[in-house]
N, C-alpha and C. Protein backbone atom coordinates (compact mmCIF):
# COMPACT_ATOMS: atom_id res chain seq x y z
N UNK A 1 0.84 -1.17 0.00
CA UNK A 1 0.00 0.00 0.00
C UNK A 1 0.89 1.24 0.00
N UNK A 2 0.35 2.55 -1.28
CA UNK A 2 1.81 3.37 -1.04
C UNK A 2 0.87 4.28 -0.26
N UNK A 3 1.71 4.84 -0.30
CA UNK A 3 1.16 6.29 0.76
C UNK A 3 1.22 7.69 0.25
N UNK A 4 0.26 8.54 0.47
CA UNK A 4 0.08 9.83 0.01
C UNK A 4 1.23 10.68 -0.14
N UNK A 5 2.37 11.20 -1.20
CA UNK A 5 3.20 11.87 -1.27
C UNK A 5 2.89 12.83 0.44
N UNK A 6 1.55 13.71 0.46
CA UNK A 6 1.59 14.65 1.08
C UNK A 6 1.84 14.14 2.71
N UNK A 7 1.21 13.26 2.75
CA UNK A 7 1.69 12.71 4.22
C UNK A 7 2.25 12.24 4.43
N UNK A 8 3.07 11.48 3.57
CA UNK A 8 4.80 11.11 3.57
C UNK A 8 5.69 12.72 4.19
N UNK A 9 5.11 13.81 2.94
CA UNK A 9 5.73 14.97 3.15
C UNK A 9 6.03 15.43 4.70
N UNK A 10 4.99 15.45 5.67
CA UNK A 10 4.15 15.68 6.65
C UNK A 10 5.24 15.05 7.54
N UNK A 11 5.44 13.81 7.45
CA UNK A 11 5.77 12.79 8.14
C UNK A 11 6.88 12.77 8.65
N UNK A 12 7.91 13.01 7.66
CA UNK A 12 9.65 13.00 7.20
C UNK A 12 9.87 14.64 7.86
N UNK A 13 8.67 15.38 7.75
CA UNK A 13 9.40 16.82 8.61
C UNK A 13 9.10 17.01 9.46
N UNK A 14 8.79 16.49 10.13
CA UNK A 14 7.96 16.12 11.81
C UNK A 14 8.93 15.87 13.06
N UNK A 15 10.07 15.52 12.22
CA UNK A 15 10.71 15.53 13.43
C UNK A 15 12.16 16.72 13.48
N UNK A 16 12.22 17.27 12.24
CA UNK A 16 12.78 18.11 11.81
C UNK A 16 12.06 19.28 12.81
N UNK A 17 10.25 19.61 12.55
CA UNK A 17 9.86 20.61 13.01
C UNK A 17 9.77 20.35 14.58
N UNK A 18 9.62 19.24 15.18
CA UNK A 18 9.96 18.69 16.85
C UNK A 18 11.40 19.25 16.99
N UNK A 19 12.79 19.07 16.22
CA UNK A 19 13.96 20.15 16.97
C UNK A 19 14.00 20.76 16.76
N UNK A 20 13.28 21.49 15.84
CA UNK A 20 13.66 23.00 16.08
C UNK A 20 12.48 23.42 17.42
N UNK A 21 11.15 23.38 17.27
CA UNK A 21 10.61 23.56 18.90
C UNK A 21 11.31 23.05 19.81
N UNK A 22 11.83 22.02 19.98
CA UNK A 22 12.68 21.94 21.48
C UNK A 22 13.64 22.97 21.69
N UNK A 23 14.45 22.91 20.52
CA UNK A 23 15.70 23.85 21.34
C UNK A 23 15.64 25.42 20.32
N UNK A 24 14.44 25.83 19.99
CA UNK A 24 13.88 27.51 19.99
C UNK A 24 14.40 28.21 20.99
N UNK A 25 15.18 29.60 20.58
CA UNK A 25 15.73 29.99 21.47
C UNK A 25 14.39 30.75 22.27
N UNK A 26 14.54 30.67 23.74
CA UNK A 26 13.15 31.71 24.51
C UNK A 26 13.14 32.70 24.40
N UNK A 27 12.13 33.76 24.21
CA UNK A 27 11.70 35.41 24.02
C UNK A 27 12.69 35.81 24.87
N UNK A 28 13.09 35.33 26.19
CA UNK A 28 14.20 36.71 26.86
C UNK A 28 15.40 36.68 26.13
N UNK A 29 15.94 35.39 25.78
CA UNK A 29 16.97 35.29 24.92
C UNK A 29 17.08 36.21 23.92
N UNK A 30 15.71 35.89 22.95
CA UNK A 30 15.89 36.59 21.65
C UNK A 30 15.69 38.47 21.98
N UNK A 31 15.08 38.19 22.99
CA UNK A 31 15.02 39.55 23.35
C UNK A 31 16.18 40.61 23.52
N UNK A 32 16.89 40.22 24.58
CA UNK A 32 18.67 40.42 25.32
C UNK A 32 18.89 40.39 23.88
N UNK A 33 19.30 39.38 22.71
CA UNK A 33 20.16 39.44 21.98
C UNK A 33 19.85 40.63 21.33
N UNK A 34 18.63 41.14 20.67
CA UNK A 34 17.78 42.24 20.02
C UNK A 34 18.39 43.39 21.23
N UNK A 35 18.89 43.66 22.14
CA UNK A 35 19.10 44.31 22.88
C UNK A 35 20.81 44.39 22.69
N UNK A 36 21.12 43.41 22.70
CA UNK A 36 22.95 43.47 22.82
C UNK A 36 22.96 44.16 21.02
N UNK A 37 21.91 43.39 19.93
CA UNK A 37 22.66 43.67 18.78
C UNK A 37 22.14 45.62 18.34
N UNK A 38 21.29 45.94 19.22
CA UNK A 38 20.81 47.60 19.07
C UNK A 38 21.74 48.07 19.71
N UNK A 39 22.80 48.24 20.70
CA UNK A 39 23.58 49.26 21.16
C UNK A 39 24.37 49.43 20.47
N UNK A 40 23.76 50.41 19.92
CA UNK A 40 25.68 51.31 19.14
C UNK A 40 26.46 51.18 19.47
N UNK A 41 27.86 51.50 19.10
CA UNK A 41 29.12 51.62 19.54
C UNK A 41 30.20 51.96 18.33
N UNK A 42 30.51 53.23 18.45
CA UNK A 42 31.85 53.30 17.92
C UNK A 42 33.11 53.57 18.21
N UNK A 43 33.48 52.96 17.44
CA UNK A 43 35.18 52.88 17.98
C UNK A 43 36.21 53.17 17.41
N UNK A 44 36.93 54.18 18.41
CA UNK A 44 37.85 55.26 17.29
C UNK A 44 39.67 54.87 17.68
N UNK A 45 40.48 54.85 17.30
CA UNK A 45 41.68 54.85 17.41
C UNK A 45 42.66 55.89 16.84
N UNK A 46 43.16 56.78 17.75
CA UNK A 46 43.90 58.06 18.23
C UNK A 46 45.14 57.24 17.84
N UNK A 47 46.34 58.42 17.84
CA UNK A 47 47.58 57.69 18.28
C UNK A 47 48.26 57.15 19.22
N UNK A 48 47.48 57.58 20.42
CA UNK A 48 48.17 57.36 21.74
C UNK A 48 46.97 56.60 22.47
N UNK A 49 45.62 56.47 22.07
CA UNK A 49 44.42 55.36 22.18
C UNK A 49 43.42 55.32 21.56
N UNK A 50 42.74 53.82 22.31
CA UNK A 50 41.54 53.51 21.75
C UNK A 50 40.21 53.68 22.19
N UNK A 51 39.22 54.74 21.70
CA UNK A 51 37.87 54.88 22.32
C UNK A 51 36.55 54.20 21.70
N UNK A 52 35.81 54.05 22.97
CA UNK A 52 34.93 53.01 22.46
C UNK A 52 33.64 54.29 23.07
N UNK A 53 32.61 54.73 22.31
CA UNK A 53 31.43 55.55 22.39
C UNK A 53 30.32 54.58 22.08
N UNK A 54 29.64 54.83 23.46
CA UNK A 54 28.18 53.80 23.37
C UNK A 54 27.21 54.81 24.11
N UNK A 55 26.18 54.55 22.99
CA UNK A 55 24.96 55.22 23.64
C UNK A 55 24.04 54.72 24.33
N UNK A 56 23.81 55.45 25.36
CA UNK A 56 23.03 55.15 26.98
C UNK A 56 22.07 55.41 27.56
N UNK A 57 21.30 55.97 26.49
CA UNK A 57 20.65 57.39 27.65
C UNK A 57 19.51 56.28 28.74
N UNK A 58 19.28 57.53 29.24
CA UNK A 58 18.43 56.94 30.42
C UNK A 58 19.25 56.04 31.32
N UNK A 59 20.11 55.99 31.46
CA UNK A 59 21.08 55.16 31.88
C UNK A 59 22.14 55.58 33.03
N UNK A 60 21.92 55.43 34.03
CA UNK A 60 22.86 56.28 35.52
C UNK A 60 24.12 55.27 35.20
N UNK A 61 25.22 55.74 36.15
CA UNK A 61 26.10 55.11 35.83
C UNK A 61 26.67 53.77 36.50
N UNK A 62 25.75 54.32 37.63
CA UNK A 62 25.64 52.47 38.64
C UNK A 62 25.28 51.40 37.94
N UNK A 63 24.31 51.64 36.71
CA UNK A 63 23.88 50.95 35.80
C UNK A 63 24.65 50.07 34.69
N UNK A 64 25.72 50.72 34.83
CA UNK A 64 26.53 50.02 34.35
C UNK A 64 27.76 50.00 34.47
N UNK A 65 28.16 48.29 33.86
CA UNK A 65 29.83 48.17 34.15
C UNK A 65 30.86 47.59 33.15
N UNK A 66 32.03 48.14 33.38
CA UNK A 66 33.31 48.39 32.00
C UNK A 66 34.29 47.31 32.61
N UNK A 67 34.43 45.98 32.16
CA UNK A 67 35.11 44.93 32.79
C UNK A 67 36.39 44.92 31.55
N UNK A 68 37.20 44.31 32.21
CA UNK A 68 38.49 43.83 31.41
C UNK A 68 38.31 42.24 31.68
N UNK A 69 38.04 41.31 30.65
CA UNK A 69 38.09 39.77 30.85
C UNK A 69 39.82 39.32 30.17
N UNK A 70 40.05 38.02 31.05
CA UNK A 70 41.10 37.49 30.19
C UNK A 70 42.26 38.06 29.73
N UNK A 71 42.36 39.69 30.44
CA UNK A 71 43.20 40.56 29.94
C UNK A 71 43.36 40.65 28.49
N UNK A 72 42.28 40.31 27.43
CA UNK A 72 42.29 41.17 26.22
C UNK A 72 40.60 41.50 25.86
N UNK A 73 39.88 40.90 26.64
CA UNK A 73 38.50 41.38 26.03
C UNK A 73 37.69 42.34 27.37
N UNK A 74 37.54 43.53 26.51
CA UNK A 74 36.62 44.82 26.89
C UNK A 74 35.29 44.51 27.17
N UNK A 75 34.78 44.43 28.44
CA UNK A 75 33.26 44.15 28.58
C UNK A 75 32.29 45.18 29.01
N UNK A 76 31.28 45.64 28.41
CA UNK A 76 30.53 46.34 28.51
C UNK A 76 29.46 46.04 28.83
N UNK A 77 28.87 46.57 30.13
CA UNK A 77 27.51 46.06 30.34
C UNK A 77 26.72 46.56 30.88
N UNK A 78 25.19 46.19 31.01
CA UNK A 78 24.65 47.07 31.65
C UNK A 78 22.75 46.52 31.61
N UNK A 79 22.36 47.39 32.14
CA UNK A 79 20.59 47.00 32.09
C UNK A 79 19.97 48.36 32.20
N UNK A 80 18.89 48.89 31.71
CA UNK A 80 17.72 48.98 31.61
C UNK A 80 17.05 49.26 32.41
N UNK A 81 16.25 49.87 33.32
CA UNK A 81 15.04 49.47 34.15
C UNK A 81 13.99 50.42 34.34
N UNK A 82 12.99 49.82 34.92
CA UNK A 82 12.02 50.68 34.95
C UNK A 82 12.03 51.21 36.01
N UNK A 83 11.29 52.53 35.97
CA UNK A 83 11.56 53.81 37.02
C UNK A 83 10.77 52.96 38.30
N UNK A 84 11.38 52.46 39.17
CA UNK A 84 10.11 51.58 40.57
C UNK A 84 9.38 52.60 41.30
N UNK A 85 9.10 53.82 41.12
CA UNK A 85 8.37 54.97 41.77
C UNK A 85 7.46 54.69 41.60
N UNK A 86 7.37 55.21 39.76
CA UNK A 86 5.69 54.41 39.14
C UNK A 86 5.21 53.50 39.47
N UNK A 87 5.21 52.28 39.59
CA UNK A 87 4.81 51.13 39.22
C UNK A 87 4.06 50.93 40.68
N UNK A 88 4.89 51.69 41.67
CA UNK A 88 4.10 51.65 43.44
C UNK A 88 2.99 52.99 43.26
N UNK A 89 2.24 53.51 42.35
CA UNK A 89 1.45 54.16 42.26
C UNK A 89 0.18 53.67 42.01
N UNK A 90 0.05 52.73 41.55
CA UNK A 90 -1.34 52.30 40.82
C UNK A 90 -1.20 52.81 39.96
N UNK A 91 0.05 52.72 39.00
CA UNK A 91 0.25 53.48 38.15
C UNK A 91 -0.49 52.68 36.45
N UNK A 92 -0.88 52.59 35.56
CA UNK A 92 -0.87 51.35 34.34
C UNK A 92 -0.53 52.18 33.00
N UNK A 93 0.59 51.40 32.68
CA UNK A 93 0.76 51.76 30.91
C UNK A 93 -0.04 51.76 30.10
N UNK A 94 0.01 52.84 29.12
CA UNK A 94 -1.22 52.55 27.88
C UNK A 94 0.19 52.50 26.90
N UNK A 95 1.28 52.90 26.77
CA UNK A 95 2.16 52.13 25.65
C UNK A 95 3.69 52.25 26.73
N UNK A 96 4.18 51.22 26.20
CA UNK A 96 5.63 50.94 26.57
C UNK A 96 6.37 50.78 25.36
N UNK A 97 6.65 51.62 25.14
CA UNK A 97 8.03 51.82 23.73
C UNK A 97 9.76 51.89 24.13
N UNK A 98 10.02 52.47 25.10
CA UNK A 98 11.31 51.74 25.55
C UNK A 98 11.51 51.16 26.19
N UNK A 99 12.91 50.32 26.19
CA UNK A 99 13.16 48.80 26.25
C UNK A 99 13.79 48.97 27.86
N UNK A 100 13.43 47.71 28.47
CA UNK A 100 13.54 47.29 29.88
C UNK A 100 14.81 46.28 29.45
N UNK A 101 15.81 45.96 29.63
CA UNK A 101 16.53 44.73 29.07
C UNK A 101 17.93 45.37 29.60
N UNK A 102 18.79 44.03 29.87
CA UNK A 102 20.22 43.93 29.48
C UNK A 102 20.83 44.54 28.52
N UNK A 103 22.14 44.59 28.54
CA UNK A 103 22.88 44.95 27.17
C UNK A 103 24.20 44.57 27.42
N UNK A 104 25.21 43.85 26.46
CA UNK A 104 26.45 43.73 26.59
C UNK A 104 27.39 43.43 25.51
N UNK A 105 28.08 44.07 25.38
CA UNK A 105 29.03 44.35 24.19
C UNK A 105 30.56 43.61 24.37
N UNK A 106 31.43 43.15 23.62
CA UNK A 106 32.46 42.60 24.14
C UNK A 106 33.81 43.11 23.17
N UNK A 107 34.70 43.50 23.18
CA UNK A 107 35.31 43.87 22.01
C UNK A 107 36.94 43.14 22.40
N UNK A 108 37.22 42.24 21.67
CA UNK A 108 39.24 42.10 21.84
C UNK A 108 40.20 43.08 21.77
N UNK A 109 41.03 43.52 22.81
CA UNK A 109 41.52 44.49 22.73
C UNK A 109 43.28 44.26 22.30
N UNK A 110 42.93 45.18 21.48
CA UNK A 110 44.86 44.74 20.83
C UNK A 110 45.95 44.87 21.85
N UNK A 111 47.30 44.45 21.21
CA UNK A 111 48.14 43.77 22.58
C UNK A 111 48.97 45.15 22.70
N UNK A 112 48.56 46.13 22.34
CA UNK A 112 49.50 47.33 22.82
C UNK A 112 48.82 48.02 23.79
N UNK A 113 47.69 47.44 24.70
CA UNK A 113 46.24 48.43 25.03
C UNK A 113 47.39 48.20 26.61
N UNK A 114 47.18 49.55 27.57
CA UNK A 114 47.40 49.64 28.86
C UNK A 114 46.28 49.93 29.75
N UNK A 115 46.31 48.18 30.34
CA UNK A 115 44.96 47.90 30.57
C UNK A 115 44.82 48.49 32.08
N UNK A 116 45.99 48.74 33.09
CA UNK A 116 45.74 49.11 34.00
C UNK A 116 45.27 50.85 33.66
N UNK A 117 45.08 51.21 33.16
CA UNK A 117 45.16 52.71 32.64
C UNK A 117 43.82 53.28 32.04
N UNK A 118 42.46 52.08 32.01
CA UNK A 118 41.58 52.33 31.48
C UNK A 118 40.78 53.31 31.98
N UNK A 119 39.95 54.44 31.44
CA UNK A 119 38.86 54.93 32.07
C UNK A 119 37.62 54.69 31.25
N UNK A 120 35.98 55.12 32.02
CA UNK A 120 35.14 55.40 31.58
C UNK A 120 34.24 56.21 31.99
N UNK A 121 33.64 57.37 31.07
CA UNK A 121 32.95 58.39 31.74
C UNK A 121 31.42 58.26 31.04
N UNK A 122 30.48 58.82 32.11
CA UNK A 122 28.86 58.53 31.24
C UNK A 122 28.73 60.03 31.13
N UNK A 123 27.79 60.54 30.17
CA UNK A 123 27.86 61.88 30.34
C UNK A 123 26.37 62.15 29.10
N UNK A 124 25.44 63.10 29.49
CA UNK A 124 24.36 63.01 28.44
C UNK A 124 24.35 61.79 27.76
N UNK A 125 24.22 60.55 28.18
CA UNK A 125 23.59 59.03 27.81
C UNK A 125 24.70 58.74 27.36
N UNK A 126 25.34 59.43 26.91
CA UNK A 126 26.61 58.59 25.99
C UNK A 126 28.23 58.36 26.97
N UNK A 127 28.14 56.92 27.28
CA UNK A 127 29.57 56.52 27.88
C UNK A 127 30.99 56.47 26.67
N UNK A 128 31.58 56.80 27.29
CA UNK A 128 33.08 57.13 26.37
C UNK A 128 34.17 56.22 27.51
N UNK A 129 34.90 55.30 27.01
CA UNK A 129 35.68 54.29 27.34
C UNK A 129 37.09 54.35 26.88
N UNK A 130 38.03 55.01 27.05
CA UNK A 130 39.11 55.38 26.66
C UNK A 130 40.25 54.10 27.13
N UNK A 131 40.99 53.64 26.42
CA UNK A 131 42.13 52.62 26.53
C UNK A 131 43.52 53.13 26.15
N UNK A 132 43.74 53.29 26.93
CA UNK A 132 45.45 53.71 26.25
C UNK A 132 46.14 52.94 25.27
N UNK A 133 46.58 53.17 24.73
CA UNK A 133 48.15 52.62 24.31
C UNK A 133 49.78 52.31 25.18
N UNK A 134 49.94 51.14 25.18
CA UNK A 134 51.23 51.31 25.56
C UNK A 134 52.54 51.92 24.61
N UNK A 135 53.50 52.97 25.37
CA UNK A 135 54.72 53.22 24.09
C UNK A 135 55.23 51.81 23.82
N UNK A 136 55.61 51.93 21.99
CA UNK A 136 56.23 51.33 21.04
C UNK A 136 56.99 50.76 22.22
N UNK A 137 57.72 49.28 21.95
CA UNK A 137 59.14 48.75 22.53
C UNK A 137 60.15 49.33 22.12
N UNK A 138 61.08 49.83 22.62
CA UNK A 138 62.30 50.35 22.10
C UNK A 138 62.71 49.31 21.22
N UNK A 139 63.74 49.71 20.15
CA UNK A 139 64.13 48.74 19.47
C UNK A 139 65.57 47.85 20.51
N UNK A 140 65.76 47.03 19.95
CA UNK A 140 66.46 46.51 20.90
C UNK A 140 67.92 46.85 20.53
N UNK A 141 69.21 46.98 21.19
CA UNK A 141 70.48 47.51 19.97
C UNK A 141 71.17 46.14 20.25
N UNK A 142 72.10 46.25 19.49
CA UNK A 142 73.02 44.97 19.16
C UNK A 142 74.02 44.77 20.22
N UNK A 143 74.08 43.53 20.62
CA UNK A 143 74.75 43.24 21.74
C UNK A 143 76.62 42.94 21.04
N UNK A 144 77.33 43.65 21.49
CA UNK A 144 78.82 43.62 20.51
C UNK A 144 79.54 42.86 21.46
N UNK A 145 80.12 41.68 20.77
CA UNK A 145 80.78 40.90 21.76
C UNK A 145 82.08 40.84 21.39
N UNK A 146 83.29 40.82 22.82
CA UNK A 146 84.67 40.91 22.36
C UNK A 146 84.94 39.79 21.71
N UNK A 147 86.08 39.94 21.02
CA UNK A 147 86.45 38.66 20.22
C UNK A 147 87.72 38.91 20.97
N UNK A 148 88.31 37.91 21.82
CA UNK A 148 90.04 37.56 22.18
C UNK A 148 90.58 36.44 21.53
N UNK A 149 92.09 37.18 21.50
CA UNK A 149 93.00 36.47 20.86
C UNK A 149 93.59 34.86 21.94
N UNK A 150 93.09 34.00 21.05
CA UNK A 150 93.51 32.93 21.58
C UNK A 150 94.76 32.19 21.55
């Protein structure tokens, strides 16, 4: 007995469409990521360093934090939140258009960066992350060795 192309069709992707529902990433996930991949950031390189400009607003500066991982990767992070004044009012939204969420950025930092030397300032929403440069290595000079007569 053959069987209906279409429910053969049906059949054979059934378990195809079962993994992808199991391991669907969850709304906070996709959310955070929609959140990590919206923060700007640009990044400028001076001669003497490297700045990283991310925009913040609404954003105090307790709110966020400027990590050094692994001693080469720049971590940027931070959250979002809602004002808790309101919300102990009996207060209710009729629209919520900005975002409540995480955010975190990660950048490798090149091997000339002087990491003890980092700053970061928040200032009108926009944090500015300055990395130094370490000076060039001197070149090294030639080591002149006596030659004696043997």
């Amino acid at each position: 007995m053959a069987m209906d192309p279409l429910v053969n069709t049906v059949l054979l992707s059934l378990p195809d469409e079962m993994e992808r529902l199991l391991h669907a990433p969850t709304r906070s996930y996709v959310r955070d990521s929609e959140a990590t991949a919206s923060t700007p950031v640009d990044v400028k390189e001076y001669p003497h360093s490297y700045v990283f400009i991310v925009d913040m607003p609404g954003l105090r500066s307790n709110d966020i934090k400027v990590q050094v991982e692994d001693d080469n990767i720049l971590n940027i992070s931070g959250e979002r939140k809602r004002n808790e004044k309101e919300d102990e009012g009996g207060v209710k939204y009729i629209r919520m258009e900005r975002r409540v969420a995480k955010f975190m950025r990660k950048f490798t930092l090149p091997a000339d960066c002087n990491l003890e030397a980092i700053s970061a300032v928040c200032q009108d929403g926009v944090l500015t992350v300055t990395v130094p440069k370490l000076p060039p290595p001197e070149p090294k000079k030639p080591k002149t060795i006596e030659v004696k007569i043997g």
